[in-house]
C-alpha atoms as a PDB file:
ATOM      1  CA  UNK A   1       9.937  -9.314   2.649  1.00  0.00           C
ATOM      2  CA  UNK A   2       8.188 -12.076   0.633  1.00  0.00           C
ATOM      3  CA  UNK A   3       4.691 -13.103   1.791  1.00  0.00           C
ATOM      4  CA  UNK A   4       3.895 -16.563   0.239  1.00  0.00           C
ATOM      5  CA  UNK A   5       0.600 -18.541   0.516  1.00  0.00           C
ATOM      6  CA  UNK A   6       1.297 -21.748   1.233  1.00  0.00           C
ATOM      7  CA  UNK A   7      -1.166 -24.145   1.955  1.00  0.00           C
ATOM      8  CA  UNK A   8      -0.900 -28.330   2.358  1.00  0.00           C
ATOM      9  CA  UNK A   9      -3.182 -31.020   2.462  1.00  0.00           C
ATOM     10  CA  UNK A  10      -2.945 -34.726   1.397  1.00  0.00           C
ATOM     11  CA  UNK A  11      -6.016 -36.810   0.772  1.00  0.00           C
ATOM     12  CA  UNK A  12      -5.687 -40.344  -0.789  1.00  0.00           C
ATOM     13  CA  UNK A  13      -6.727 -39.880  -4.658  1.00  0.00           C
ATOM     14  CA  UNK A  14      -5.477 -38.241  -7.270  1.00  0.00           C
ATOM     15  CA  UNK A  15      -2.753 -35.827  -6.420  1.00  0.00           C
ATOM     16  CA  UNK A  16      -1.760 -32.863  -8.469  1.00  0.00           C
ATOM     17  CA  UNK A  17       0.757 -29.724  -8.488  1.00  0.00           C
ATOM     18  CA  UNK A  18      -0.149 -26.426  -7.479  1.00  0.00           C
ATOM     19  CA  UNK A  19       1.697 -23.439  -7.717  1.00  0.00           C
ATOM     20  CA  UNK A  20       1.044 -21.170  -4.775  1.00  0.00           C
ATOM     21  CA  UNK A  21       0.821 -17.875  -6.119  1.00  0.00           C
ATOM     22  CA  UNK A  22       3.323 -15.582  -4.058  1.00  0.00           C
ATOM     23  CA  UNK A  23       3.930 -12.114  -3.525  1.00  0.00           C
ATOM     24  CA  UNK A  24       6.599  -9.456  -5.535  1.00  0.00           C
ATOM     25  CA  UNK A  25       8.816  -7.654  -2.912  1.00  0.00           C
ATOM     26  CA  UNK A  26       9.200  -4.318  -4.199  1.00  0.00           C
ATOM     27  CA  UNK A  27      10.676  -1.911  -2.294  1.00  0.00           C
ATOM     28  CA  UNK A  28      12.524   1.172  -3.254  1.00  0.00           C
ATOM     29  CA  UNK A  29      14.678   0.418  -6.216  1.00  0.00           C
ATOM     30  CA  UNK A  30      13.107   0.476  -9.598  1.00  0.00           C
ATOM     31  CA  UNK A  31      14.267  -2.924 -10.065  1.00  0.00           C
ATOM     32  CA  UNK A  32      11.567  -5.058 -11.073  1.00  0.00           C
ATOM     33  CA  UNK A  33      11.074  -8.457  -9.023  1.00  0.00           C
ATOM     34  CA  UNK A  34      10.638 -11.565  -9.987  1.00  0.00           C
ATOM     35  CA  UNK A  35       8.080 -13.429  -8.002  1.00  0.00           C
ATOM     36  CA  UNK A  36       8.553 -16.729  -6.151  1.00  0.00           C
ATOM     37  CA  UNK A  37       6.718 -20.045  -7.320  1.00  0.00           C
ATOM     38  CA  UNK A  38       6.522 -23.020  -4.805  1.00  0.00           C
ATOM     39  CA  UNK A  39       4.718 -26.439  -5.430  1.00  0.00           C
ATOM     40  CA  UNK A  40       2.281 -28.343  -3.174  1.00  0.00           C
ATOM     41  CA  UNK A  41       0.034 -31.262  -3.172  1.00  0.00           C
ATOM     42  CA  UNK A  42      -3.445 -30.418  -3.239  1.00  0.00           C
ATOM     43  CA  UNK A  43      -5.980 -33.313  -3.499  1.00  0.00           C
ATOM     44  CA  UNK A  44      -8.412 -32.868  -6.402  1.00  0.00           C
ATOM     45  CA  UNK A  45     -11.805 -32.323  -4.505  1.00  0.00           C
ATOM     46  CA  UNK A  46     -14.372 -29.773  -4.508  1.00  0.00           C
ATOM     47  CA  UNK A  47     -12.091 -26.926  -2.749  1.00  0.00           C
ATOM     48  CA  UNK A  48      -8.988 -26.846  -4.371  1.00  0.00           C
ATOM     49  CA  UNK A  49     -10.468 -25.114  -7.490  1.00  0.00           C
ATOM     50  CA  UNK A  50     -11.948 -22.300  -4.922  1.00  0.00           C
ATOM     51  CA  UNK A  51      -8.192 -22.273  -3.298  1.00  0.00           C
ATOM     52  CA  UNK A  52      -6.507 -21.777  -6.383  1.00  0.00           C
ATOM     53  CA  UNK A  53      -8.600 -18.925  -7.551  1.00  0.00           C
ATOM     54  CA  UNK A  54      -8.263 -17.500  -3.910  1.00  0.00           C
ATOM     55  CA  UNK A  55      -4.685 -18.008  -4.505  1.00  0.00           C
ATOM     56  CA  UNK A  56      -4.661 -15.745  -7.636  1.00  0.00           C
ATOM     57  CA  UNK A  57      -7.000 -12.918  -6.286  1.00  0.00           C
ATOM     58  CA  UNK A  58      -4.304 -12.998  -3.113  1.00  0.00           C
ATOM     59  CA  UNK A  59      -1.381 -12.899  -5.646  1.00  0.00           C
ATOM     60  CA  UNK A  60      -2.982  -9.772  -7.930  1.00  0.00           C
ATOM     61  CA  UNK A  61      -3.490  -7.767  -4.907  1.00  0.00           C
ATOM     62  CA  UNK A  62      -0.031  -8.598  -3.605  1.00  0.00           C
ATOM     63  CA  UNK A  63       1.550  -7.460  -6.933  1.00  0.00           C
ATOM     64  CA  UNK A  64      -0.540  -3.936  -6.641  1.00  0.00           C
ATOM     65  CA  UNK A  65       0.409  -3.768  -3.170  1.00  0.00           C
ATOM     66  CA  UNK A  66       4.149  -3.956  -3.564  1.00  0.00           C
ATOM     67  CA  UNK A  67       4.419  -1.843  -7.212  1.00  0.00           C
ATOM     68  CA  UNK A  68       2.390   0.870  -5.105  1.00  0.00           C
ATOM     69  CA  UNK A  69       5.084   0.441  -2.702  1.00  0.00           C
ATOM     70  CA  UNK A  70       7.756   1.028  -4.917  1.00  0.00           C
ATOM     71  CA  UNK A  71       6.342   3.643  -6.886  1.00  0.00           C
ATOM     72  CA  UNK A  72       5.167   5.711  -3.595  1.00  0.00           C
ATOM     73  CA  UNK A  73       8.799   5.325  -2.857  1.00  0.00           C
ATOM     74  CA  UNK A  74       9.838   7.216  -6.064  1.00  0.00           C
ATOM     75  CA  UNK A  75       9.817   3.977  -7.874  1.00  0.00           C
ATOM     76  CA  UNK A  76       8.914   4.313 -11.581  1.00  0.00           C
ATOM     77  CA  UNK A  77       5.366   4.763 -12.593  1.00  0.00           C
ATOM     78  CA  UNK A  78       5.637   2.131 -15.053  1.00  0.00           C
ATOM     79  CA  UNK A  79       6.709  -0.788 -12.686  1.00  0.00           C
ATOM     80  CA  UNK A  80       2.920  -1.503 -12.245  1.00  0.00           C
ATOM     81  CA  UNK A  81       2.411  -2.343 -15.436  1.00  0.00           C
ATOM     82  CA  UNK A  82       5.377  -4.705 -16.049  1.00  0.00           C
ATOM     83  CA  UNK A  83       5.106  -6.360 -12.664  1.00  0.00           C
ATOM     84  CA  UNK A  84       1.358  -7.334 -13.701  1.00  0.00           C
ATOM     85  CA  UNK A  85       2.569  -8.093 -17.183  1.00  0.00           C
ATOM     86  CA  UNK A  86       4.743 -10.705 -14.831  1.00  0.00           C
ATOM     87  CA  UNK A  87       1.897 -12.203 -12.623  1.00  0.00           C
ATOM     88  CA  UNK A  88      -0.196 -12.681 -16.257  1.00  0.00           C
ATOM     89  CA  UNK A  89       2.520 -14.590 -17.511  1.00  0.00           C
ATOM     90  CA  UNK A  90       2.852 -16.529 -14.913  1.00  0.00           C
ATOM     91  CA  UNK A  91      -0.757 -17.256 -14.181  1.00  0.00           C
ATOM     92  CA  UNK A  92      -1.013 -18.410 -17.508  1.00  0.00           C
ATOM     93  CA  UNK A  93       1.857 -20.796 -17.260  1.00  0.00           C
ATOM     94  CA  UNK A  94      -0.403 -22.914 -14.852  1.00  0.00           C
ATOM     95  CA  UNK A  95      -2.036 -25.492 -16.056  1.00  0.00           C
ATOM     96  CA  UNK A  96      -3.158 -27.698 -12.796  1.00  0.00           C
ATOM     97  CA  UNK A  97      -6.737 -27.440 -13.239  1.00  0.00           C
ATOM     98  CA  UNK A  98      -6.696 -26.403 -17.557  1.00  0.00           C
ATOM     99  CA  UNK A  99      -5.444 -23.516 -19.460  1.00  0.00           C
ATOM    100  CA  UNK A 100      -5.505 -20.531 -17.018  1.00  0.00           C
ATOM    101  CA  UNK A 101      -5.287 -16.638 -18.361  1.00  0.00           C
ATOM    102  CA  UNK A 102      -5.115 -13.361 -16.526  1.00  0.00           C
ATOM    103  CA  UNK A 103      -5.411  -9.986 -17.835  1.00  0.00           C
ATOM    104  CA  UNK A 104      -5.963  -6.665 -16.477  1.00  0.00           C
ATOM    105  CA  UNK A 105      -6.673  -3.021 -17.054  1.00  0.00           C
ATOM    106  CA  UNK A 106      -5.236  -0.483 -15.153  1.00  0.00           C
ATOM    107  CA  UNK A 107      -8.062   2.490 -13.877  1.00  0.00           C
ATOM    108  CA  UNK A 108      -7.425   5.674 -16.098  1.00  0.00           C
ATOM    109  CA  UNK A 109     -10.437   7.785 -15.063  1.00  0.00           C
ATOM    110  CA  UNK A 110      -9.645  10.932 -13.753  1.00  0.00           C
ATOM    111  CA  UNK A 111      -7.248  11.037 -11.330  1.00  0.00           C
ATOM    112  CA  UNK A 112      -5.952   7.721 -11.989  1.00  0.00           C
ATOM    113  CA  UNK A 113      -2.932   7.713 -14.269  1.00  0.00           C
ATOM    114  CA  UNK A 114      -1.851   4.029 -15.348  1.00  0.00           C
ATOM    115  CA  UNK A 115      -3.681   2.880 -12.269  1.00  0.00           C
ATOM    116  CA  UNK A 116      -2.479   5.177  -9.710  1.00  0.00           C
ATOM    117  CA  UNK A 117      -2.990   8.198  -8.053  1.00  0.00           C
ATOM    118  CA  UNK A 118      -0.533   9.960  -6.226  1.00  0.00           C
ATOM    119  CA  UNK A 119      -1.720  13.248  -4.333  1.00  0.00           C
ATOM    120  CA  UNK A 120       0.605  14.706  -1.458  1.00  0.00           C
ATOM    121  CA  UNK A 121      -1.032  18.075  -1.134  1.00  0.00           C
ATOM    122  CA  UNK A 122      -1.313  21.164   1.902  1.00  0.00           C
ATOM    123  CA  UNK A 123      -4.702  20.871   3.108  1.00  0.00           C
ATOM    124  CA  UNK A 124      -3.991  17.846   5.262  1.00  0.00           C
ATOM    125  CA  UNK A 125      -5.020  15.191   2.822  1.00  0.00           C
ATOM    126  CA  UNK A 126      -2.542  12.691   1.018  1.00  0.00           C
ATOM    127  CA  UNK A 127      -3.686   9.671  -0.449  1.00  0.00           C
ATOM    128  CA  UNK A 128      -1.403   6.818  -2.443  1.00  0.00           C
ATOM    129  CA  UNK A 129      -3.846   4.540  -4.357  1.00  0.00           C
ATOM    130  CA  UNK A 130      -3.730   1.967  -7.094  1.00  0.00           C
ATOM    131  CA  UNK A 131      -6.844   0.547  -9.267  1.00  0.00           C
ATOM    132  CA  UNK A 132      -6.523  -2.628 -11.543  1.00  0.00           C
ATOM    133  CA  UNK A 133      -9.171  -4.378 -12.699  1.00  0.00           C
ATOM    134  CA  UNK A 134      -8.486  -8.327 -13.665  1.00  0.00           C
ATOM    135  CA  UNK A 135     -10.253 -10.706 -15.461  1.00  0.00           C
ATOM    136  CA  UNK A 136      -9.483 -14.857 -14.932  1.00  0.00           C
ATOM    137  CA  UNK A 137     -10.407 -17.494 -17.072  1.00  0.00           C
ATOM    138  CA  UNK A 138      -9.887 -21.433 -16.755  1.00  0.00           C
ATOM    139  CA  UNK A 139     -10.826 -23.595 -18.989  1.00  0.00           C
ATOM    140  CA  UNK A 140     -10.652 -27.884 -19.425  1.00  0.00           C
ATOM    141  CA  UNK A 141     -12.745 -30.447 -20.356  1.00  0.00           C
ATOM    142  CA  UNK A 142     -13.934 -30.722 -16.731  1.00  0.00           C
ATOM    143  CA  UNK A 143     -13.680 -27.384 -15.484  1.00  0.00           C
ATOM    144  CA  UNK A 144     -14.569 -23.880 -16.298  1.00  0.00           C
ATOM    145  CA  UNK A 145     -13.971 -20.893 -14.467  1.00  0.00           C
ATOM    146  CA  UNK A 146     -14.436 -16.851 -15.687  1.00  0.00           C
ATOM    147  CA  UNK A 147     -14.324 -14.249 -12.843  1.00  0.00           C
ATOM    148  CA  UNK A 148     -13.504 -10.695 -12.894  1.00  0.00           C
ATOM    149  CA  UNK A 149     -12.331  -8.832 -10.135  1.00  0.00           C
ATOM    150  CA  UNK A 150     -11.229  -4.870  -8.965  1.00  0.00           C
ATOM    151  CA  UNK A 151      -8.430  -4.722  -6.624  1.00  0.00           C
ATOM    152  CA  UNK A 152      -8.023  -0.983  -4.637  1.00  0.00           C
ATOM    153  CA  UNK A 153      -4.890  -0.309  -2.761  1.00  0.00           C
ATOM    154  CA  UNK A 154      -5.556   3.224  -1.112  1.00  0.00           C
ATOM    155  CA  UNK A 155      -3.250   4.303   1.707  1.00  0.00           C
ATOM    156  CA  UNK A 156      -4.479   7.600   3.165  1.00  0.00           C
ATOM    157  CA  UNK A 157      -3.282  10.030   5.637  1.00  0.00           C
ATOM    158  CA  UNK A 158      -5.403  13.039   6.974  1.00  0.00           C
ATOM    159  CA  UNK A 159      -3.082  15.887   9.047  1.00  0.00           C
ATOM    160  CA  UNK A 160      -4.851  18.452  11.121  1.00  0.00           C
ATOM    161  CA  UNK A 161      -2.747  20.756  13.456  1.00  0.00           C
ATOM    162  CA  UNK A 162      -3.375  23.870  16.047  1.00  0.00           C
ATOM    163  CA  UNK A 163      -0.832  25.388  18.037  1.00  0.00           C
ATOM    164  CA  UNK A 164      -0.837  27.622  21.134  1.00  0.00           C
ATOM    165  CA  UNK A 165       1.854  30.934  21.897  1.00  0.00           C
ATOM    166  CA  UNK A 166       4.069  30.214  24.608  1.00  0.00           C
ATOM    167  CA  UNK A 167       6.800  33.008  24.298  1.00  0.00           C
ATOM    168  CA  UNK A 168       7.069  36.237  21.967  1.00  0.00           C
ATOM    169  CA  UNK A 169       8.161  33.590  19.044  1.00  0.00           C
ATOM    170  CA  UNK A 170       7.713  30.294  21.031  1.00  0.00           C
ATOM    171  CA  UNK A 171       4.982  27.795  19.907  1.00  0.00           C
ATOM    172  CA  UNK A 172       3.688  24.563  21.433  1.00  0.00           C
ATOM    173  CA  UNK A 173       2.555  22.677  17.807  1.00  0.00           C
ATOM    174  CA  UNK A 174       0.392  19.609  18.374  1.00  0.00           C
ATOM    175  CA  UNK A 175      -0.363  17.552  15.497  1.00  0.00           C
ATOM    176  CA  UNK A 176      -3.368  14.876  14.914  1.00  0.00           C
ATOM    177  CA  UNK A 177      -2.635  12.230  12.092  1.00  0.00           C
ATOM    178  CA  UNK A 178      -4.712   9.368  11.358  1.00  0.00           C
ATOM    179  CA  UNK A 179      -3.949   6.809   8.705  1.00  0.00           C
ATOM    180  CA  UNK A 180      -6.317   4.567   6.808  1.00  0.00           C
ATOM    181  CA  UNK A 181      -5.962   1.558   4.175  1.00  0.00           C
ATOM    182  CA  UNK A 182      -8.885   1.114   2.144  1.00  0.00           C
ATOM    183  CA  UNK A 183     -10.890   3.397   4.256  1.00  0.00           C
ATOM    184  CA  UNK A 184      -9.892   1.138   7.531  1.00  0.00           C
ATOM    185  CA  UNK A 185      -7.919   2.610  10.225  1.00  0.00           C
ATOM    186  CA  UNK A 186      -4.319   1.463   9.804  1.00  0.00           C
ATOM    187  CA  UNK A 187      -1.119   1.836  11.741  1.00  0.00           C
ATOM    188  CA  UNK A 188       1.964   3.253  10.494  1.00  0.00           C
ATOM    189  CA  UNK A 189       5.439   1.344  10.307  1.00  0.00           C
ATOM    190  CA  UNK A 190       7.310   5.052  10.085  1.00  0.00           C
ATOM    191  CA  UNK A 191       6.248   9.044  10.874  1.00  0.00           C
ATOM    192  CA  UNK A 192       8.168  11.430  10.368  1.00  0.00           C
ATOM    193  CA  UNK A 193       7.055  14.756  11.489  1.00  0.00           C
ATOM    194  CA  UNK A 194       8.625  18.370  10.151  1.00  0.00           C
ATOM    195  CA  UNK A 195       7.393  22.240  10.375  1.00  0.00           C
ATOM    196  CA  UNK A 196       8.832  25.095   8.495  1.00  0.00           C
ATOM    197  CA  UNK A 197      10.823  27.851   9.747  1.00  0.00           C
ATOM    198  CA  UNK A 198      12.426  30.858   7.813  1.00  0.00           C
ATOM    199  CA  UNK A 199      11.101  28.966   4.859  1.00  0.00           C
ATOM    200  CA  UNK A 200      13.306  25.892   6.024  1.00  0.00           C
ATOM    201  CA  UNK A 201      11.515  22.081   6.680  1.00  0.00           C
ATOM    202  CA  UNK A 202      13.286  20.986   9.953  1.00  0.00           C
ATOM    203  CA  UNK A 203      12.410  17.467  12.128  1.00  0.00           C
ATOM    204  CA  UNK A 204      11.791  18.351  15.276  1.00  0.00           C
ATOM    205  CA  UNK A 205      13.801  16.383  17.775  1.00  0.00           C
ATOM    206  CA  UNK A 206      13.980  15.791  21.787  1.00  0.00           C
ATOM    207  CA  UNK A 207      15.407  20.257  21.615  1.00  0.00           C
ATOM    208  CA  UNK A 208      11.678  20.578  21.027  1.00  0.00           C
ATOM    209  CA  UNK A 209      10.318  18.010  23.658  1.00  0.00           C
ATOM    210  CA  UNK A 210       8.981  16.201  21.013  1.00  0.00           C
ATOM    211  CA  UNK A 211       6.354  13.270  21.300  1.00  0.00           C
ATOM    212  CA  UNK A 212       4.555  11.011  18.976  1.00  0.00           C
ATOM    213  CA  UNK A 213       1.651   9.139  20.705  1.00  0.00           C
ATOM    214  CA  UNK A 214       0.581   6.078  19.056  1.00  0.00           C
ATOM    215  CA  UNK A 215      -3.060   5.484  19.994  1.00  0.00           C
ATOM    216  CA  UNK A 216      -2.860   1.873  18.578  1.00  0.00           C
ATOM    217  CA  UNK A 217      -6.124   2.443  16.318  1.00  0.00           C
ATOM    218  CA  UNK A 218      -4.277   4.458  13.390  1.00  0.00           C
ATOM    219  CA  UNK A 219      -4.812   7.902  15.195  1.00  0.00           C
ATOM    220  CA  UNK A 220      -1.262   9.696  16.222  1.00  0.00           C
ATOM    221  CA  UNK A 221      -0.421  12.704  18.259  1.00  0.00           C
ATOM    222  CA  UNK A 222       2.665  14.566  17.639  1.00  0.00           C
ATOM    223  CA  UNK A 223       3.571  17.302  20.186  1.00  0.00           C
ATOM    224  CA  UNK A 224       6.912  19.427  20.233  1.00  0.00           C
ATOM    225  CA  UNK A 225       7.412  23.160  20.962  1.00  0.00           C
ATOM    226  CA  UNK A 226       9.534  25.358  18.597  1.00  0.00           C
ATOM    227  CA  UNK A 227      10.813  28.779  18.021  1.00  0.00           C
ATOM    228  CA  UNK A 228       8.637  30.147  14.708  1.00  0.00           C
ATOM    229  CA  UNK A 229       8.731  33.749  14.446  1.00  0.00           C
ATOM    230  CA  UNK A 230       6.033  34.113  11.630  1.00  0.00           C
ATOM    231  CA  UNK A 231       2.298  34.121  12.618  1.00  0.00           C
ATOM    232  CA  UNK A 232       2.052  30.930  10.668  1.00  0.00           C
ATOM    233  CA  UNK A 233       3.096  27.520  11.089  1.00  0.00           C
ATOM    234  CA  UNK A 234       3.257  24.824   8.680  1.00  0.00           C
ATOM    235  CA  UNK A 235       3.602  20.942   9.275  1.00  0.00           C
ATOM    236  CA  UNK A 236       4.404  18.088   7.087  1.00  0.00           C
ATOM    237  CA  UNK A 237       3.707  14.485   7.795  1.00  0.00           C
ATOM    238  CA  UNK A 238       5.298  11.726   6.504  1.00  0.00           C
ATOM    239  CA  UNK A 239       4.231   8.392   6.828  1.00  0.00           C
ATOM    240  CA  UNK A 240       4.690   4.725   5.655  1.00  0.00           C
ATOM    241  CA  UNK A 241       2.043   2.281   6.187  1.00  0.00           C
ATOM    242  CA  UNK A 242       2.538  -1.459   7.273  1.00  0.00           C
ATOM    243  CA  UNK A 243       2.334  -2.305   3.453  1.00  0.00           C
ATOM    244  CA  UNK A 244       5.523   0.205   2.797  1.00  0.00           C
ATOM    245  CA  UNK A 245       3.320   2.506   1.156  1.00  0.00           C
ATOM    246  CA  UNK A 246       4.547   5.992   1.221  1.00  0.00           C
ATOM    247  CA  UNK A 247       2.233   8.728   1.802  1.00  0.00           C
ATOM    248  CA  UNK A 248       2.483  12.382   3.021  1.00  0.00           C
ATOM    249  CA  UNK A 249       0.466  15.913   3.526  1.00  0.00           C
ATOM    250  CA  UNK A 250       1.193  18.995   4.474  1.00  0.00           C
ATOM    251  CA  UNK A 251      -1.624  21.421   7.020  1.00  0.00           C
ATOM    252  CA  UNK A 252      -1.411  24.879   8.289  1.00  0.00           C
ATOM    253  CA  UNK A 253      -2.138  24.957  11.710  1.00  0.00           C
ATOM    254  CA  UNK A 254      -4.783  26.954  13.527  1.00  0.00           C
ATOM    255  CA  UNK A 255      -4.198  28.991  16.844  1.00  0.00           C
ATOM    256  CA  UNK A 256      -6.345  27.944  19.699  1.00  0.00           C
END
């Protein structure tokens, strides 16, 4: 899925190219993409300069977006770095408005690694997030233009669980997942739902009468009953966020 800005408008005047910055597709392969350039006119007035930088802020967080996507997805950690290796070489091929130049520096502080921070862990907390910090500079006899700028892609899952005794082994499990992006509520393209049993992950299915209730706001119910014979039970929640980010946690219920 490419998303590409494209925006037209024709004045009389001097008319110029503009690339339109678009987005990298990456998706579960480590294969790095190569990102799609398309021309249009853009009169040279007083808000083209503001589009194209809008253009390039779009296109950085695009390019985080989709290498968090493929590294969430077991891509390779290092795809970040030579997909925005990419976007600064291509940045600084255009030359519409003067010599243009992008560079960037990937957050290290702890517990960013290269930019990102993976953490998938059992107290019903996961969070996928990248950090880049770029810096833009254009430059011509007529215009001059130096702006630095953080882009955060944080996908976020939070997992709470109880679960009631309906049988000498029986359980009715009900699960509470919300999602976020960037600390907004967000829905989920994909949950997948699984609780351990004799030390074995299993997906519930319609055996358990299982239900996932999408409350439309990034909050989701997942109900199912299941034979556990140990006091405790154990969920894992998978999900994948409209962006294809991959993120999961793991909760032990409580009894109620």
């Amino acid at each position: 899925m490419n998303t590409k800005l494209m925006r037209r408008r024709q004045k009389s005047g001097q008319v110029i190219l503009i690339a339109v910055l678009g987005m990298a597709l990456i998706l579960l392969s480590a294969q790095v993409y190569v990102f799609d350039v398309h021309m249009s006119t853009f009169s040279l007035d007083s808000n083209s300069l503001s589009d194209y930088i809008a253009a390039i802020k779009l296109g950085s967080r695009n390019v985080v977006a989709g290498s968090l996507s493929n590294i969430s997805n077991s891509g390779a950690g290092s795809i970040l770095s030579a997909n925005l290796d990419h976007w600064a070489t291509l940045v600084g091929a255009q030359s519409q408005f003067g010599r243009s130049t992008l560079s960037y520096t990937e957050k290290e502080s702890s517990p960013y690694s290269s930019g990102v921070w993976l953490s998938w862990g059992i107290e019903g907390y996961g969070i996928s997030s990248s950090v880049v910090q770029f810096a833009f500079n254009l430059s011509d006899r007529e215009v001059e233009a130096d702006l630095s700028y953080a882009v955060n892609v944080t996908t976020r899952l939070s997992v709470e669980g109880t679960y009631r005794i309906t049988g000498i082994v029986q359980k009715q499990v009900n699960v509470t997942i919300n999602l976020y992006n960037e600390g907004s509520s967000a829905l989920a393209s994909q949950i997948t739902v699984y609780y351990r049993a004799l030390g074995v992950w299993l997906e519930p299915t319609d055996l358990n009468n299982y239900v996932l209730t999408d409350y439309g706001n990034g909050t989701y119910i997942a109900s199912f009953d299941t034979f556990i014979p140990l006091p405790t039970v154990e969920v894992s929640v998978h999900a994948v966020d409209g962006r294809n980010i991959h993120v999961q946690a793991d909760a032990t219920c409580t009894l109620v």
